[in-house]
Protein backbone atom coordinates (compact mmCIF):
# COMPACT_ATOMS: atom_id res chain seq x y z
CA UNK A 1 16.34 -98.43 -50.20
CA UNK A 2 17.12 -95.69 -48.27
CA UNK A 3 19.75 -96.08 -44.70
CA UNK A 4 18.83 -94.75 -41.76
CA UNK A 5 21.78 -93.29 -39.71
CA UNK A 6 21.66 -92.48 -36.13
CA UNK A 7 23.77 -89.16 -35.02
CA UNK A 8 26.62 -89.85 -32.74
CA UNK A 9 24.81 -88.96 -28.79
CA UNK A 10 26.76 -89.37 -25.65
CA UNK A 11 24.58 -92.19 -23.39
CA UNK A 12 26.29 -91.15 -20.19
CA UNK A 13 25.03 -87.40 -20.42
CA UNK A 14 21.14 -87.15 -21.78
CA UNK A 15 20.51 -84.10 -23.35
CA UNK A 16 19.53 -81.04 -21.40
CA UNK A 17 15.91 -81.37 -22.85
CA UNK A 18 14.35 -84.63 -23.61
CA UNK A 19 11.43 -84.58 -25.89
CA UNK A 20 8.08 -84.84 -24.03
CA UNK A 21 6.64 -88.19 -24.77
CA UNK A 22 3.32 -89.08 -23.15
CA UNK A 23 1.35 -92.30 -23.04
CA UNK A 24 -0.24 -92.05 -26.79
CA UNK A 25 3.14 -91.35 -28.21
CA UNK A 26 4.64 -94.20 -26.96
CA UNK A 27 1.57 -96.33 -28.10
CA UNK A 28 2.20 -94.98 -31.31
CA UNK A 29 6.56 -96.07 -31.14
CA UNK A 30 5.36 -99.62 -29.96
CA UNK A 31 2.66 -100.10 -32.78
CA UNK A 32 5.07 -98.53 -35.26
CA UNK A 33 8.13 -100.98 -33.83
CA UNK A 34 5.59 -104.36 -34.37
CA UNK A 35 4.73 -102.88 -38.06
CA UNK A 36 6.72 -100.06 -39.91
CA UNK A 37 4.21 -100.16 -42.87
CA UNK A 38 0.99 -99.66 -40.10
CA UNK A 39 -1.41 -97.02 -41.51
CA UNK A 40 -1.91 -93.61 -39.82
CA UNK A 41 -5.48 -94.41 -40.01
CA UNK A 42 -5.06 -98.00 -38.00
CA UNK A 43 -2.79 -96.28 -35.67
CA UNK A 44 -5.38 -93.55 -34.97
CA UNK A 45 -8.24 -96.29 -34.20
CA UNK A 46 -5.94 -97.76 -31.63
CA UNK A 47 -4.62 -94.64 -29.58
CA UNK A 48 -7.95 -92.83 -30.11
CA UNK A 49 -6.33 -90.06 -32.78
CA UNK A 50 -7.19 -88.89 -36.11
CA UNK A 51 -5.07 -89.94 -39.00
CA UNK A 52 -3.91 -86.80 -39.18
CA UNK A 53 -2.59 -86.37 -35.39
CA UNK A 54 -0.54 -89.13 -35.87
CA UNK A 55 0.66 -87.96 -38.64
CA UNK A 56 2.00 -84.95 -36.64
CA UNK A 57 3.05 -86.96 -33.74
CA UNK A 58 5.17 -89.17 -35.78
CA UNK A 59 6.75 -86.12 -37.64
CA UNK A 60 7.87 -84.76 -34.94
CA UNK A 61 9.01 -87.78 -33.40
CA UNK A 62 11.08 -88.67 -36.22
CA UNK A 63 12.50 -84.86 -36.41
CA UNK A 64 13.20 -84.93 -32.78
CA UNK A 65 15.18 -88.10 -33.18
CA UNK A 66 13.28 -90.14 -30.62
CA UNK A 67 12.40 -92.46 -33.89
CA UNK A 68 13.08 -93.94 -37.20
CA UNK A 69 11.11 -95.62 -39.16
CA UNK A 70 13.40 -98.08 -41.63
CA UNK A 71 13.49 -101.51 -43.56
CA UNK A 72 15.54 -104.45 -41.69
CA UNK A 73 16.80 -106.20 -43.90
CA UNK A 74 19.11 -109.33 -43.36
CA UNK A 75 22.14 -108.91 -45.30
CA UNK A 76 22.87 -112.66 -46.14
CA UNK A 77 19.74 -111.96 -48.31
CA UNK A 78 21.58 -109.39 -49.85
CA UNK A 79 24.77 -111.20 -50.98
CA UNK A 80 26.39 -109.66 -48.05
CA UNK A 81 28.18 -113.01 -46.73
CA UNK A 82 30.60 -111.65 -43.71
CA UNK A 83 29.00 -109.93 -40.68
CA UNK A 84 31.64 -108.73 -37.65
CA UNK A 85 32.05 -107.26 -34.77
CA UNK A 86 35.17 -105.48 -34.45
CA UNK A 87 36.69 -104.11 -30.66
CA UNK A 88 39.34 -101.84 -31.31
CA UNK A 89 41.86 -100.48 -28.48
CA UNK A 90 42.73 -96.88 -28.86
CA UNK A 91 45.40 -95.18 -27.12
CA UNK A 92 44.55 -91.18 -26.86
CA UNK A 93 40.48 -90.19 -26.86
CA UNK A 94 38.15 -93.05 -27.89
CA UNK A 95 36.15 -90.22 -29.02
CA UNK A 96 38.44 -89.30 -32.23
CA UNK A 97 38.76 -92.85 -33.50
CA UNK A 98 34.89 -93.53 -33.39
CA UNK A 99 34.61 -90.68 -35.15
CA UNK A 100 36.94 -91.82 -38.20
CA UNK A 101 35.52 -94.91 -37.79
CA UNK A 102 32.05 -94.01 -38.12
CA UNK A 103 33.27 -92.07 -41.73
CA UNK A 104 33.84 -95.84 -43.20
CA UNK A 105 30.67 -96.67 -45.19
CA UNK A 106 30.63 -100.54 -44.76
CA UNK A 107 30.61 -99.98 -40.96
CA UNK A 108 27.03 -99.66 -39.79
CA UNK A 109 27.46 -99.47 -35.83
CA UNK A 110 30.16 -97.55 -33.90
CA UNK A 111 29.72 -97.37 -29.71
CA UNK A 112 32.80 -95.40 -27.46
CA UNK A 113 32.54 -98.24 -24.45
CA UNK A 114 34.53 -98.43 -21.20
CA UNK A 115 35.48 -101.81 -20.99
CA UNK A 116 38.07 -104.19 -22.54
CA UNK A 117 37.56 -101.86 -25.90
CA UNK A 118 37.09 -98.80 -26.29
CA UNK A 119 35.01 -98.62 -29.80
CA UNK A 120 33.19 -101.52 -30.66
CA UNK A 121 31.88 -101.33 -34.44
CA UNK A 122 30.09 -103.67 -36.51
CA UNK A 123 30.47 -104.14 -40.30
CA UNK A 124 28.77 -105.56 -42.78
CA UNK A 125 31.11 -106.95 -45.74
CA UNK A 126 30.57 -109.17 -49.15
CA UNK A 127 33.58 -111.47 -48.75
CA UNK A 128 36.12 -112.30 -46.38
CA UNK A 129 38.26 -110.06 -48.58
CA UNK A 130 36.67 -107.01 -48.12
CA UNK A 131 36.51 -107.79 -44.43
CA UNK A 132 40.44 -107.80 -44.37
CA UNK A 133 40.55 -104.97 -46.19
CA UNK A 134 38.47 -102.57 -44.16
CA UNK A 135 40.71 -104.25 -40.85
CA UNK A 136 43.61 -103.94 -42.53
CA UNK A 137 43.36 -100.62 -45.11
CA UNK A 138 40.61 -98.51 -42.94
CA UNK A 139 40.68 -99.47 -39.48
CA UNK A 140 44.48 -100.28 -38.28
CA UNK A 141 46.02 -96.73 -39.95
CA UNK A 142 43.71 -94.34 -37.94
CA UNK A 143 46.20 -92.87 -35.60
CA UNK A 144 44.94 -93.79 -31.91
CA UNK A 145 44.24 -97.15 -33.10
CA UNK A 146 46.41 -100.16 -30.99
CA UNK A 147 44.77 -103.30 -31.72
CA UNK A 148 41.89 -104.82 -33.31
CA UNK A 149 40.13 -108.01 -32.50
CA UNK A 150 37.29 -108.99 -35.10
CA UNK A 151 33.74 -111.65 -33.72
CA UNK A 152 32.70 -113.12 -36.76
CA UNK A 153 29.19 -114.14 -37.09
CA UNK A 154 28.82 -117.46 -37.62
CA UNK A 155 24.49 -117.28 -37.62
CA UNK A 156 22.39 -114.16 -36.91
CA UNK A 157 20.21 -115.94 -34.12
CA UNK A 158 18.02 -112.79 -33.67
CA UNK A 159 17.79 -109.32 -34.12
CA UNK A 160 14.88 -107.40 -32.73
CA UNK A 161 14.20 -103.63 -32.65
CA UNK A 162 11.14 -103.74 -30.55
CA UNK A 163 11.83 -102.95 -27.21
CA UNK A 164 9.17 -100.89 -26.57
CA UNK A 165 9.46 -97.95 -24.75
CA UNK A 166 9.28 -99.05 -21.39
């Protein structure tokens, strides 16, 4: 299955040009949020567009990077047994250690925050071993890097990805 990966943006300063999304186009993002697998062709009956204009609108939505369209998937299903969140403290740029951070392949999620941490990542392990070992082995060596505190989930009560687009 393939992994989607978001490119590192800065939330405090948009970019210079947003992509122009009109009304259709973000009827097309919601439909696409309730079902990933929707046909072009059931799209196009509900936003009043040929199968092949959506088609080009979500092209270039997904090549702008306004969208993705990916599997969920709930890991537990997947013999991954240890979910975390991990803050970490940095002392220098926040910036730098995300960045390291975000090189570590069983971390998923890495946000540069400005409160009590400065990088909150989450991670996605087998065991409680290999949990340890990216806290201990990956994450505590990265120069910057004062102190870690790790959430363990316990029960994923919900994870959505439909927000719309307000």
């Amino acid at each position: 299955m393939p992994v989607a990966a978001v490119e590192s943006y800065d939330l405090l300063m948009p970019p210079t040009k947003l992509p122009s999304i009109d009304a259709t186009s973000k009827a097309i993002i919601e439909l696409l949020q309730e079902d990933g697998r929707r046909s072009y062709s059931d799209i196009g009956r509900a936003v009043g567009l040929s199968e092949a204009a959506v088609r080009q609108r979500v092209q270039r939505l997904t090549e702008s990077g306004v969208m993705q369209v990916v599997a969920v998937t709930d890991p537990m299903q997947l013999g991954f047994q240890r979910q975390a969140m991990i803050g970490i403290r940095v002392s220098g740029d926040a910036r730098v250690v995300a960045e390291a951070v975000a090189a570590i392949d069983a971390i998923d999620y890495v946000v540069v925050t400005l409160g009590g941490f400065d990088v909150i990542v989450e991670v996605v392990c087998e065991d409680d071993e290999e949990l340890l070992a990216i806290i201990n082995d990956r994450i505590r060596p990265i120069d910057g890097v004062m102190s870690t505190e790790t959430f363990v989930y316990a029960k994923l009560q919900k994870q959505l990805y439909n927000w719309g687009t307000r």
